[in-house]
C-alpha atoms as a PDB file:
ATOM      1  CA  UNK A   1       0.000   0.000   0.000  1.00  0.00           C
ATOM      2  CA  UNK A   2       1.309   3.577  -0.772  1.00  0.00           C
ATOM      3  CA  UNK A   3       3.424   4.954   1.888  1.00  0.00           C
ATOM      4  CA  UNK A   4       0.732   7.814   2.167  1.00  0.00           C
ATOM      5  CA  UNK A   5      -1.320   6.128   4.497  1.00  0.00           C
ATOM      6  CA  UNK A   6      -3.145   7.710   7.352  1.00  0.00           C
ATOM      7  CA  UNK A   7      -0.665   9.668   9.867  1.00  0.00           C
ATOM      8  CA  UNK A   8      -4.130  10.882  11.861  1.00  0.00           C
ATOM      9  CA  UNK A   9      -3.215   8.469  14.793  1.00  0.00           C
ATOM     10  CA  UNK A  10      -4.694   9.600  18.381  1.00  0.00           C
ATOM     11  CA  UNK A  11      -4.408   7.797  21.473  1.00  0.00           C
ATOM     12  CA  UNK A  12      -8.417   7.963  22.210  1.00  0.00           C
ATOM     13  CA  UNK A  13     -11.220   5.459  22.066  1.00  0.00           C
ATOM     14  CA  UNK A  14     -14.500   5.907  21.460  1.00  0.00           C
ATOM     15  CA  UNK A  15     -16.744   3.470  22.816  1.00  0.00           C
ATOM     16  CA  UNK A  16     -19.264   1.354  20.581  1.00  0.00           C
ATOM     17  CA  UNK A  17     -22.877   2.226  20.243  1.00  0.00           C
ATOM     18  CA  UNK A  18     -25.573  -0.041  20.540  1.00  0.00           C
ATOM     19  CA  UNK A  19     -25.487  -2.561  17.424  1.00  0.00           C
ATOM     20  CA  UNK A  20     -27.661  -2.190  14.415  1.00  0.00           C
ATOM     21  CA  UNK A  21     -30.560  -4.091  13.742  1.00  0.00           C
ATOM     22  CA  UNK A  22     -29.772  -6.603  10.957  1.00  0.00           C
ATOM     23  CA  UNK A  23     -29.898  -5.454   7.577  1.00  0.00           C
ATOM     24  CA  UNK A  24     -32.293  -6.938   4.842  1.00  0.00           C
ATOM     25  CA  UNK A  25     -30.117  -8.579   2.470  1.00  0.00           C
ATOM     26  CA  UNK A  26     -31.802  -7.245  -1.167  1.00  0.00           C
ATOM     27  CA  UNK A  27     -29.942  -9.451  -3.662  1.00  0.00           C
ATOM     28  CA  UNK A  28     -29.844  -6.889  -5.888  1.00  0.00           C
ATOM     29  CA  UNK A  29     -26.121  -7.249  -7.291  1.00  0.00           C
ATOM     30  CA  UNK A  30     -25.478 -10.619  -5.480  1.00  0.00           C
ATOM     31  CA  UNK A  31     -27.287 -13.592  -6.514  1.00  0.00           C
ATOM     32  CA  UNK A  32     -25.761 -15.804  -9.008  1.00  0.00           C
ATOM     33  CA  UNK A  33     -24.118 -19.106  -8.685  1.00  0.00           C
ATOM     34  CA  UNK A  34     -24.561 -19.987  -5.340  1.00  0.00           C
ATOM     35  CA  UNK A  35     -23.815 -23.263  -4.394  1.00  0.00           C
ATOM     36  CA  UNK A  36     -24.423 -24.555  -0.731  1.00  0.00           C
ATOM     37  CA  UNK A  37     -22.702 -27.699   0.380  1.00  0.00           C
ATOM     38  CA  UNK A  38     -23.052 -28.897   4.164  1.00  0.00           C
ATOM     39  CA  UNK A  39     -20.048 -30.921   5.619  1.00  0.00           C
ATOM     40  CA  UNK A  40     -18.219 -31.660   8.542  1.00  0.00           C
ATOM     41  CA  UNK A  41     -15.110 -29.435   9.790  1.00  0.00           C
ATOM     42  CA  UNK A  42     -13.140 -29.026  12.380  1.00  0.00           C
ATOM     43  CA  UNK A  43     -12.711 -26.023  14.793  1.00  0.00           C
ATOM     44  CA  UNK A  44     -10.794 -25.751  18.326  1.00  0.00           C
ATOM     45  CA  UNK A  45     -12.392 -26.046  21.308  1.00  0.00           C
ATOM     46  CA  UNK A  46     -12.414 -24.322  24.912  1.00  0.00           C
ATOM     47  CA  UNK A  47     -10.205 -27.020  25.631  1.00  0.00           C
ATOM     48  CA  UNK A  48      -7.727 -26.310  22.596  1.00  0.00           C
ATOM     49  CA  UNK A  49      -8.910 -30.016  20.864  1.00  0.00           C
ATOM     50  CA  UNK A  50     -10.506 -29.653  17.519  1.00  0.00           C
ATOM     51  CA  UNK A  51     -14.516 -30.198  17.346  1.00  0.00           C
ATOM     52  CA  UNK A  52     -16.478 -31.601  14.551  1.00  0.00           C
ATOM     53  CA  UNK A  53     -18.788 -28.796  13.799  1.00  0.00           C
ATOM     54  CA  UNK A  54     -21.602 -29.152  11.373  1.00  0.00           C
ATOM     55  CA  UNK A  55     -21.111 -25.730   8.771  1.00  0.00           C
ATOM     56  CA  UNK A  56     -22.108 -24.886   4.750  1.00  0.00           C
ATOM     57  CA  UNK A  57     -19.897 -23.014   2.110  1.00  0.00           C
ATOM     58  CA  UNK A  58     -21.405 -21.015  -0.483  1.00  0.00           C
ATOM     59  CA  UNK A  59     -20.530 -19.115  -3.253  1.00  0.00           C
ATOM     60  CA  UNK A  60     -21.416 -15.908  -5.572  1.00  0.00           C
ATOM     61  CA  UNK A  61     -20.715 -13.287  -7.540  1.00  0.00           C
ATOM     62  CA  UNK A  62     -21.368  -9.804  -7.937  1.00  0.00           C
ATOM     63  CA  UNK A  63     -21.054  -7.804 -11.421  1.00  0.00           C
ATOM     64  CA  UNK A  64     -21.362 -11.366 -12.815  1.00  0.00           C
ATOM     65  CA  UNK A  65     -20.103 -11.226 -16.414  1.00  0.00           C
ATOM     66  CA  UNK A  66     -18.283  -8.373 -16.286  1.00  0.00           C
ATOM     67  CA  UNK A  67     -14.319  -7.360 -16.195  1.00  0.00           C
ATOM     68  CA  UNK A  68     -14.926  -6.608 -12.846  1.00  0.00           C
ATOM     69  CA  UNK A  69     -16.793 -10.002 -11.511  1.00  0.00           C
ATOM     70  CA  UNK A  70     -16.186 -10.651  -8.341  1.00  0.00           C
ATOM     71  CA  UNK A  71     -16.446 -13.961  -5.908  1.00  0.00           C
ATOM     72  CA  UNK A  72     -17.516 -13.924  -2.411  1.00  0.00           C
ATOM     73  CA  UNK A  73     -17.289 -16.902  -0.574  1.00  0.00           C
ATOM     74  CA  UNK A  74     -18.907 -17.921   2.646  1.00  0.00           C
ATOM     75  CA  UNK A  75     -18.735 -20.625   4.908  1.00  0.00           C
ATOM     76  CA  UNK A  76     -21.781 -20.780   7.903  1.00  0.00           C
ATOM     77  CA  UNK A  77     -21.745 -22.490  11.147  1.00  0.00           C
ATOM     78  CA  UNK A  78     -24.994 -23.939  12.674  1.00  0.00           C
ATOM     79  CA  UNK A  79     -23.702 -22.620  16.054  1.00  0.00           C
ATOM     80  CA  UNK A  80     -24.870 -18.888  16.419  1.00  0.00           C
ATOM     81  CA  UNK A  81     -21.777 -16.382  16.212  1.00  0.00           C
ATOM     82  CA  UNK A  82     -20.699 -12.837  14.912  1.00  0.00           C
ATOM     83  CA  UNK A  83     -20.111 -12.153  11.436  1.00  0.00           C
ATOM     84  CA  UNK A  84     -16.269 -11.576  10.078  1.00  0.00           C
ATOM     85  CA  UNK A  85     -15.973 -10.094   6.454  1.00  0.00           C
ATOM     86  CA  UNK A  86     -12.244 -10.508   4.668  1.00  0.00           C
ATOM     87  CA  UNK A  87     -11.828  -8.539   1.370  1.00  0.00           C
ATOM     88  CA  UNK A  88      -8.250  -8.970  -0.367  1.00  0.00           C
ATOM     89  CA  UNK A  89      -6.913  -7.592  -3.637  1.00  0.00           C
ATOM     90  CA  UNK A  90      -7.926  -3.878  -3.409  1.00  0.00           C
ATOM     91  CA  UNK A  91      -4.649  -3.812  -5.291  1.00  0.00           C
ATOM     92  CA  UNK A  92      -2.745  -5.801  -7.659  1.00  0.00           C
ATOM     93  CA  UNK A  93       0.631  -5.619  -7.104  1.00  0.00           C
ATOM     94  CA  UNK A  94       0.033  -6.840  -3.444  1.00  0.00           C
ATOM     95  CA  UNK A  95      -0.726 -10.722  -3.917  1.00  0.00           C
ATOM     96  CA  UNK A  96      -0.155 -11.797  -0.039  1.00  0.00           C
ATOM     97  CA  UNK A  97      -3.410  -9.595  -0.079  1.00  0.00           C
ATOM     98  CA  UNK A  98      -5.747 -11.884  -2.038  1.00  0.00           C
ATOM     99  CA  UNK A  99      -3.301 -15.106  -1.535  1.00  0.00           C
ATOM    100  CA  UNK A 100      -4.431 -14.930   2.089  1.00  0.00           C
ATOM    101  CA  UNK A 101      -7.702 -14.266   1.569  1.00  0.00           C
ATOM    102  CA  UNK A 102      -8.170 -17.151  -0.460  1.00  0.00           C
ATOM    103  CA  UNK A 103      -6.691 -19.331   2.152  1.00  0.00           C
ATOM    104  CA  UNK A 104      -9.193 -18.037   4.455  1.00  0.00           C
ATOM    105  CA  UNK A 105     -12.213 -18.525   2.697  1.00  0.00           C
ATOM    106  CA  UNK A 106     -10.694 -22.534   3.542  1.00  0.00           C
ATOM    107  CA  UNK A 107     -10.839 -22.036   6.990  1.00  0.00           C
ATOM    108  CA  UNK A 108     -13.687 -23.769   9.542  1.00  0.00           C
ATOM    109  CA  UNK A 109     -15.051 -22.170  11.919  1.00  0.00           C
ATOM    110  CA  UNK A 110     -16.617 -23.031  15.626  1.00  0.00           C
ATOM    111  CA  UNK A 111     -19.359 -20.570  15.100  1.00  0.00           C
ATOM    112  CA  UNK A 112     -21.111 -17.721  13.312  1.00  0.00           C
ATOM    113  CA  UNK A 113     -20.567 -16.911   9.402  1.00  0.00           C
ATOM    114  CA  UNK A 114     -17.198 -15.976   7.610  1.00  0.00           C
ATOM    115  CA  UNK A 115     -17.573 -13.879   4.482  1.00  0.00           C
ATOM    116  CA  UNK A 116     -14.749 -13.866   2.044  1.00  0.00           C
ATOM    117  CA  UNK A 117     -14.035 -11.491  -0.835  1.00  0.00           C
ATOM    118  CA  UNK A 118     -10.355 -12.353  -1.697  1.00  0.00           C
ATOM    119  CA  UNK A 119     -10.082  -9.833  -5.253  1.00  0.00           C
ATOM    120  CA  UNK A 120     -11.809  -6.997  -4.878  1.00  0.00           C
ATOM    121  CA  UNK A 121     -10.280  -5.375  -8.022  1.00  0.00           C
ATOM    122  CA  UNK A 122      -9.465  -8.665 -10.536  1.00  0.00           C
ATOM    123  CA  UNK A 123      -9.040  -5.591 -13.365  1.00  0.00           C
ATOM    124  CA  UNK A 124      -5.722  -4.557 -10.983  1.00  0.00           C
ATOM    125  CA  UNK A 125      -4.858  -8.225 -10.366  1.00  0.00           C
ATOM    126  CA  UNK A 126      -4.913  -9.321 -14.261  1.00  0.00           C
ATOM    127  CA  UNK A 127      -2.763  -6.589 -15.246  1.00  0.00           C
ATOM    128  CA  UNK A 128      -0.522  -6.742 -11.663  1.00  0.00           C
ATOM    129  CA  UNK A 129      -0.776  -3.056 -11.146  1.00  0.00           C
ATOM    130  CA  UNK A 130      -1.630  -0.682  -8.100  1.00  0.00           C
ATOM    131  CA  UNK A 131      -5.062   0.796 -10.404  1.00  0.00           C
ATOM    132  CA  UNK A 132      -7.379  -0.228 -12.531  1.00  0.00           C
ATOM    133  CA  UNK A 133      -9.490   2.069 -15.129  1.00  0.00           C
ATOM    134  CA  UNK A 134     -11.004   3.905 -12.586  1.00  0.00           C
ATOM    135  CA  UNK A 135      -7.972   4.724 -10.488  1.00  0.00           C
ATOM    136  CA  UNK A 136      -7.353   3.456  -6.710  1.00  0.00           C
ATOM    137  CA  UNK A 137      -9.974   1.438  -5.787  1.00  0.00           C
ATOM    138  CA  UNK A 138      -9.088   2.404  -2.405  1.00  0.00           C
ATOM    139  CA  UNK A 139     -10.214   6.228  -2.842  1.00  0.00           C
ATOM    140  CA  UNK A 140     -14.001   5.366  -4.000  1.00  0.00           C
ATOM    141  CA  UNK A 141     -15.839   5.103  -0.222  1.00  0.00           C
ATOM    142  CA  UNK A 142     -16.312   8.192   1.091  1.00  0.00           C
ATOM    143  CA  UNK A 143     -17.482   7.938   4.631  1.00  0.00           C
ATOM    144  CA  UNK A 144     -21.627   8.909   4.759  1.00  0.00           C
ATOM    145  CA  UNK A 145     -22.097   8.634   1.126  1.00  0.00           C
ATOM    146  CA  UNK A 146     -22.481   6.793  -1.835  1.00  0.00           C
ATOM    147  CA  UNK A 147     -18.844   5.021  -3.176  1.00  0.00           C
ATOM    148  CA  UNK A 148     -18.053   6.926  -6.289  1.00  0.00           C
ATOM    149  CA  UNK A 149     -17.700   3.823  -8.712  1.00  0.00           C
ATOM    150  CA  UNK A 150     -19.538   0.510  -9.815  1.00  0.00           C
ATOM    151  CA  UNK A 151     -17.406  -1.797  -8.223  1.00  0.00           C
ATOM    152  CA  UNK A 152     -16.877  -0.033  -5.066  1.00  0.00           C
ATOM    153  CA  UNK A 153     -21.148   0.436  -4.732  1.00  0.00           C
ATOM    154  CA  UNK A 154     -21.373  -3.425  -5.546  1.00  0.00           C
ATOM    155  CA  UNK A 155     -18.759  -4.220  -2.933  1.00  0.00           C
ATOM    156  CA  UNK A 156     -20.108  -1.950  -0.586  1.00  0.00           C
ATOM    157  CA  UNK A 157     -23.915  -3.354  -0.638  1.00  0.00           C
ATOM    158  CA  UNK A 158     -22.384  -7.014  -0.499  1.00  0.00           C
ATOM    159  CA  UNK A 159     -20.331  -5.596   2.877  1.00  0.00           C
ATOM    160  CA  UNK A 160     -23.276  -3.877   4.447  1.00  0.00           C
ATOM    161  CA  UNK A 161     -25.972  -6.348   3.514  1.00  0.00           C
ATOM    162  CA  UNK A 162     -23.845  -8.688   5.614  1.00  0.00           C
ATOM    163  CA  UNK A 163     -23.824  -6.743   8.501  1.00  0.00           C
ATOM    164  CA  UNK A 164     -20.737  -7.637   9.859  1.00  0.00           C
ATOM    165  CA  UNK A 165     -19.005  -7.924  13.690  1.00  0.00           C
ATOM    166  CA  UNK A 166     -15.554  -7.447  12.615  1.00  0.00           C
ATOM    167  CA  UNK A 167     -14.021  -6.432   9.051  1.00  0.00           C
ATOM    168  CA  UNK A 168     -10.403  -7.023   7.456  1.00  0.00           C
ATOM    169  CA  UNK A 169      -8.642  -5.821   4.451  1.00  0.00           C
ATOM    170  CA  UNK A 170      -5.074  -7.552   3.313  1.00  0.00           C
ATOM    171  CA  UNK A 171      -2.832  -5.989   1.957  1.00  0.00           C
ATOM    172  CA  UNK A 172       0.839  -5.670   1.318  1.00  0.00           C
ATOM    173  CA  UNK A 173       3.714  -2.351   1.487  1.00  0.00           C
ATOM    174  CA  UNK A 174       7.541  -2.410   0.089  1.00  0.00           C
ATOM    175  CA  UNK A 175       8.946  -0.988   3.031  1.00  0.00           C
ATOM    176  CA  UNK A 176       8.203  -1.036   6.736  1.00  0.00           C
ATOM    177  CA  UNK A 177       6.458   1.385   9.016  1.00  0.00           C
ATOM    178  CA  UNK A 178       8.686   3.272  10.957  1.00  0.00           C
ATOM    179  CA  UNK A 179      12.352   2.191   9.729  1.00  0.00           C
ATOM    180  CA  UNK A 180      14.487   3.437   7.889  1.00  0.00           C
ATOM    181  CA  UNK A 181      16.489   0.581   5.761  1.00  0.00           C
ATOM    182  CA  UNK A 182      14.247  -0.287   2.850  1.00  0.00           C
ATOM    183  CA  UNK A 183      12.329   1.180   1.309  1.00  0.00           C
ATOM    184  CA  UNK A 184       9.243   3.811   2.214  1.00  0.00           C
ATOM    185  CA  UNK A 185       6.488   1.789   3.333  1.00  0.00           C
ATOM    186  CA  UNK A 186       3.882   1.371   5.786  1.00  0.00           C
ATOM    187  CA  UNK A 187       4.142  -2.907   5.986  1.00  0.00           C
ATOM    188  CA  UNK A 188       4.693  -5.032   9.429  1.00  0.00           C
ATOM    189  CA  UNK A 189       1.566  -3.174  10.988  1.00  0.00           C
ATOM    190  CA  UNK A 190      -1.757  -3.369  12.140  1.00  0.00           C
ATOM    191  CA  UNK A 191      -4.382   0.191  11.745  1.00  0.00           C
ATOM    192  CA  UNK A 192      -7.646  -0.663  13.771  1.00  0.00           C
ATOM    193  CA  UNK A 193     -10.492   1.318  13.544  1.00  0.00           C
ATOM    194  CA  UNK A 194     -11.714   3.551  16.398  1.00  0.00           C
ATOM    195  CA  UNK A 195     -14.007   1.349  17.606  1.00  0.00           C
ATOM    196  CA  UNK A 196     -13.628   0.712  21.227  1.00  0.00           C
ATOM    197  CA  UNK A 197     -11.670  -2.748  21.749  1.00  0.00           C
ATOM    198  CA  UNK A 198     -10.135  -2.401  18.247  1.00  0.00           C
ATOM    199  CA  UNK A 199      -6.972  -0.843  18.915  1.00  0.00           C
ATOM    200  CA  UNK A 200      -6.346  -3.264  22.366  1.00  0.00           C
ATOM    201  CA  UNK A 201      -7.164  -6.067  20.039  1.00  0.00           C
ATOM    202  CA  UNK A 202      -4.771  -4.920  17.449  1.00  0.00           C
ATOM    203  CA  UNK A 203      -1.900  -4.887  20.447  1.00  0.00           C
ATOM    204  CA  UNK A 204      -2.817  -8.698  21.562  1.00  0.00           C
ATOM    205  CA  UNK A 205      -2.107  -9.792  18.209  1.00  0.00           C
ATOM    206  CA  UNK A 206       1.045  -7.462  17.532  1.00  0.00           C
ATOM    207  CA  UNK A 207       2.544  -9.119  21.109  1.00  0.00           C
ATOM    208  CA  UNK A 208       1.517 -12.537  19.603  1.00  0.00           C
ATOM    209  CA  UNK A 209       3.115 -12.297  16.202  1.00  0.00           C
ATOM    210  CA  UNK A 210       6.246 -11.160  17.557  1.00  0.00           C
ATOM    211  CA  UNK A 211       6.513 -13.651  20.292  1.00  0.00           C
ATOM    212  CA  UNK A 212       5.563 -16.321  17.422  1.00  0.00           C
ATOM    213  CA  UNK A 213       7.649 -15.302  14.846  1.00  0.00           C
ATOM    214  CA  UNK A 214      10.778 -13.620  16.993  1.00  0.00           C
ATOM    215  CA  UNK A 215      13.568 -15.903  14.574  1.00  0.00           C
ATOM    216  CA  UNK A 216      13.501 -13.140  12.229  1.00  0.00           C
ATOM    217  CA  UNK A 217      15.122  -9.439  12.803  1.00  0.00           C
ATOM    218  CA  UNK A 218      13.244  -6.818  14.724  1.00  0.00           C
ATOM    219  CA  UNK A 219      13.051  -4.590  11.470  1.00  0.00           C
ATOM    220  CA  UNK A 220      10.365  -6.950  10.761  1.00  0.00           C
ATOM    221  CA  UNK A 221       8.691  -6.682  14.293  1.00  0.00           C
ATOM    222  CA  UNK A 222       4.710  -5.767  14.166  1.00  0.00           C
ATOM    223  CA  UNK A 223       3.810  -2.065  15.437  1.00  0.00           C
ATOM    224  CA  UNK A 224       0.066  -1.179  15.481  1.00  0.00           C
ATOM    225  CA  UNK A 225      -0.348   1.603  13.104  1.00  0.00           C
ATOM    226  CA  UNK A 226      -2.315   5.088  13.471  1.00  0.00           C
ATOM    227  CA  UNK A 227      -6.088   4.551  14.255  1.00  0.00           C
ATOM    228  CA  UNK A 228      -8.324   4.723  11.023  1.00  0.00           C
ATOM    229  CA  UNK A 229     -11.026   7.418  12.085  1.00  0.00           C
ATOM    230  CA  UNK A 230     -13.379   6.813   9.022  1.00  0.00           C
ATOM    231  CA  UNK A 231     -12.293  10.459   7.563  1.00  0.00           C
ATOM    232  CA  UNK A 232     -10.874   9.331   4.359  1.00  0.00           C
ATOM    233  CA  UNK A 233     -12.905   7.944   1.009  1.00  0.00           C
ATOM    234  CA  UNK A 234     -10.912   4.299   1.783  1.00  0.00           C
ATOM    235  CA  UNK A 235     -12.791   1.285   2.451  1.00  0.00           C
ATOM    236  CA  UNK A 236     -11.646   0.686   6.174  1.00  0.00           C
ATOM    237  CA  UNK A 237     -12.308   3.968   6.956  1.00  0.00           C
ATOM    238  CA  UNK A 238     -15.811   4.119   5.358  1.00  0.00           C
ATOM    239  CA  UNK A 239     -16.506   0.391   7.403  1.00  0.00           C
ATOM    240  CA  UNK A 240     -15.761   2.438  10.588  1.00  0.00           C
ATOM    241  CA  UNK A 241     -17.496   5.580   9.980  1.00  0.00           C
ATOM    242  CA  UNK A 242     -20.752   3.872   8.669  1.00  0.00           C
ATOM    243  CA  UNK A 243     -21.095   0.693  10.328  1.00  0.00           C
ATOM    244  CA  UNK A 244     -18.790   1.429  13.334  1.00  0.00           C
ATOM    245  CA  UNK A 245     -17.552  -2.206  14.093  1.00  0.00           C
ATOM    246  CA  UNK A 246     -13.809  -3.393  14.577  1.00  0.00           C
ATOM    247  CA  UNK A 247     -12.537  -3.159  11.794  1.00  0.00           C
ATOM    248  CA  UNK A 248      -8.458  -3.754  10.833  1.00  0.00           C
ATOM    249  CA  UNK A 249      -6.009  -2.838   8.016  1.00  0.00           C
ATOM    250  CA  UNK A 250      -2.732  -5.951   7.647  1.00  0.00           C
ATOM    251  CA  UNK A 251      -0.121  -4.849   5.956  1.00  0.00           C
ATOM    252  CA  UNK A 252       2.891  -7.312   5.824  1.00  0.00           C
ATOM    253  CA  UNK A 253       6.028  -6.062   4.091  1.00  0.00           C
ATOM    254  CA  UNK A 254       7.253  -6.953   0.761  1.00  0.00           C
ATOM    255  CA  UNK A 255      10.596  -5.534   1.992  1.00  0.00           C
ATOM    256  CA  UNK A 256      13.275  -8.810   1.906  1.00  0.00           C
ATOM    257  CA  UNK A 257      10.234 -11.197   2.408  1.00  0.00           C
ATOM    258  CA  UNK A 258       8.740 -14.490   0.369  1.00  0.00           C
ATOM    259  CA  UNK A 259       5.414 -14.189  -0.777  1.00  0.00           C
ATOM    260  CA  UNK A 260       4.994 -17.548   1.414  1.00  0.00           C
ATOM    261  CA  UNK A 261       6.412 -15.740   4.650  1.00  0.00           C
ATOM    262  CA  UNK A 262       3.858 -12.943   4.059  1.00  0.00           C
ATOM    263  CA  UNK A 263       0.936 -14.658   3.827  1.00  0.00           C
ATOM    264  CA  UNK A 264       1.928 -17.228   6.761  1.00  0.00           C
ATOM    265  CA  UNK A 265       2.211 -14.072   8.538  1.00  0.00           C
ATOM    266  CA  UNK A 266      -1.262 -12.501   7.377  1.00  0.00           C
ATOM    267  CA  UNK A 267      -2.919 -15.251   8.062  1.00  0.00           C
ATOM    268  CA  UNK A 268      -1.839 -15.910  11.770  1.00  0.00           C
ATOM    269  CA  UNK A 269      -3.142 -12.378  12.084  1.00  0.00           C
ATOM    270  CA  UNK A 270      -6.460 -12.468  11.145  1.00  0.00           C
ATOM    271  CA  UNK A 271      -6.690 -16.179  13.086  1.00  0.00           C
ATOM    272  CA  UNK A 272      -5.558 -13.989  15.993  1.00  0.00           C
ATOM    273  CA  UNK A 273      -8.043 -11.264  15.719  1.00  0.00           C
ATOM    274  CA  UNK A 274     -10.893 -13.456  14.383  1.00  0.00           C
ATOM    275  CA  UNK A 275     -10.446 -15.370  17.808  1.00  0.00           C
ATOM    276  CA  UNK A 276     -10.506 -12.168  20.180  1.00  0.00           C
ATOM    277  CA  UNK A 277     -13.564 -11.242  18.532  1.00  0.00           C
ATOM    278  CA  UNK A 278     -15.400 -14.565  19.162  1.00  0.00           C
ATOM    279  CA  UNK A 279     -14.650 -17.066  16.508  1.00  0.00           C
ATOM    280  CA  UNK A 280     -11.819 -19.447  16.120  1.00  0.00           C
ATOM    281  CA  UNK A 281     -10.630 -21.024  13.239  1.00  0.00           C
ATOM    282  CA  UNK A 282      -9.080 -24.237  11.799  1.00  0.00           C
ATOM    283  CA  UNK A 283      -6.839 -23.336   9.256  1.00  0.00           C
END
């Protein structure tokens, strides 16, 4: 992600409101080849032992037939639970981004729904660049209004209409935040939203991942990055000003990193954070 990245950070937290009433899902630019397929999977327990836990995966597509078709993949427990959205691939020349994400639409889960979106711009993918015709995907949700393009609208209704608990978007920086060999870049960090709990969740899983992977140099040590305030037209931001939920930014480096260590990395984050906000994972 562009070294431009919100600087805004203040040490405040402002507390959660009440949550919203569910929203009615309309169908309007989802509905196409879903395909719903019950099994078995397995998810850890209280105990830390993995539990067979009945779930179904299904999938569609938005702007179906199109350049800009998207998938979104979702995989349901019967056991009641909050609602975690992943989107990956905002741009193309960060694969750990939509690599992860497609990892995670694998996962099983002990309860509630997991929504996956793992390329959210296949234009930018295809051609492996940062924009696609319309510019920076990233730019088109202004907080409190309509997104400004197509794609972003569709992506936005599919968000919204599933009236998430928690939201994530993957991505990937050449450099690192806050060091100065490499590189500019703003990778090896977690931005929360403001929402209360976000930021001290962000922490837990920074003192995790370091602890977990400490065998490589402390260039490459997580730092939680500035708080995303939902006053910028970019998708996190727009998730906290309009839905106000938890909502995090992961940004690994590219910096002197495999694309394998990146997404091992991304993915033990959003395990991490997916657990302190209620649902665990067996990935």
């Amino acid at each position: 992600m562009k070294a431009s990245i919100e600087q805004d950070d203040q040490n405040t937290s402002i507390s959660n409101h009440s949550r919203r009433s569910f929203l009615r899902k309309t169908g309007t630019t989802a509905a196409v080849s879903a395909l719903g397929v019950s099994q078995i999977g397995t998810v850890m327990g209280d105990d830390d032992e993995f539990c067979p836990i009945r779930q179904s995966h299904s999938e569609e597509t938005i702007l179906e037939g199109t350049e800009e078709e998207v998938k979104i993949y979702t995989t349901e427990s019967r056991i009641p639970g909050p609602t975690a959205v992943v989107v990956g691939g905002t741009h193309g020349i960060e694969p750990a981004g939509w690599r992860t994400a497609h990892s995670v639409q694998n996962w099983a889960i002990n309860s509630g729904k997991l929504i996956v979106l793992p390329e959210i711009n296949p234009v930018a993918i295809r051609r492996e660049t940062y924009i696609n015709e319309n510019g920076d995907l990233n730019d088109h949700f202004p907080p409190g209004s309509r997104p400004t393009t197509k794609l972003a609208r569709a992506l936005w209704q599919t968000i919204e209409a599933a009236d998430p608990d928690v939201f994530f978007s993957l991505h990937s920086s050449q450099g690192i935040l806050h060091e100065l060999e490499g590189p500019p870049g703003v990778g090896q960090a977690i931005y929360p939203t403001y929402i209360d709990g976000a930021r001290a969740d962000a922490y837990n899983t920074v003192q995790y991942m370091n602890q977990r992977f400490n065998s490589h140099r402390s260039i490459y040590d997580f730092k939680v990055g500035n708080t995303l305030y939902g006053i910028r037209p970019r998708l996190t931001h727009k998730v906290a000003a309009d839905l106000k939920i938890p909502g995090f930014l992961v940004e690994a480096t590219r910096y002197g990193t495999t694309l394998e260590t990146q997404v091992q990395w991304e993915k033990a984050i959003v395990a991490h954070l997916l657990k302190q906000n209620g649902m665990k994972v067996d990935r």
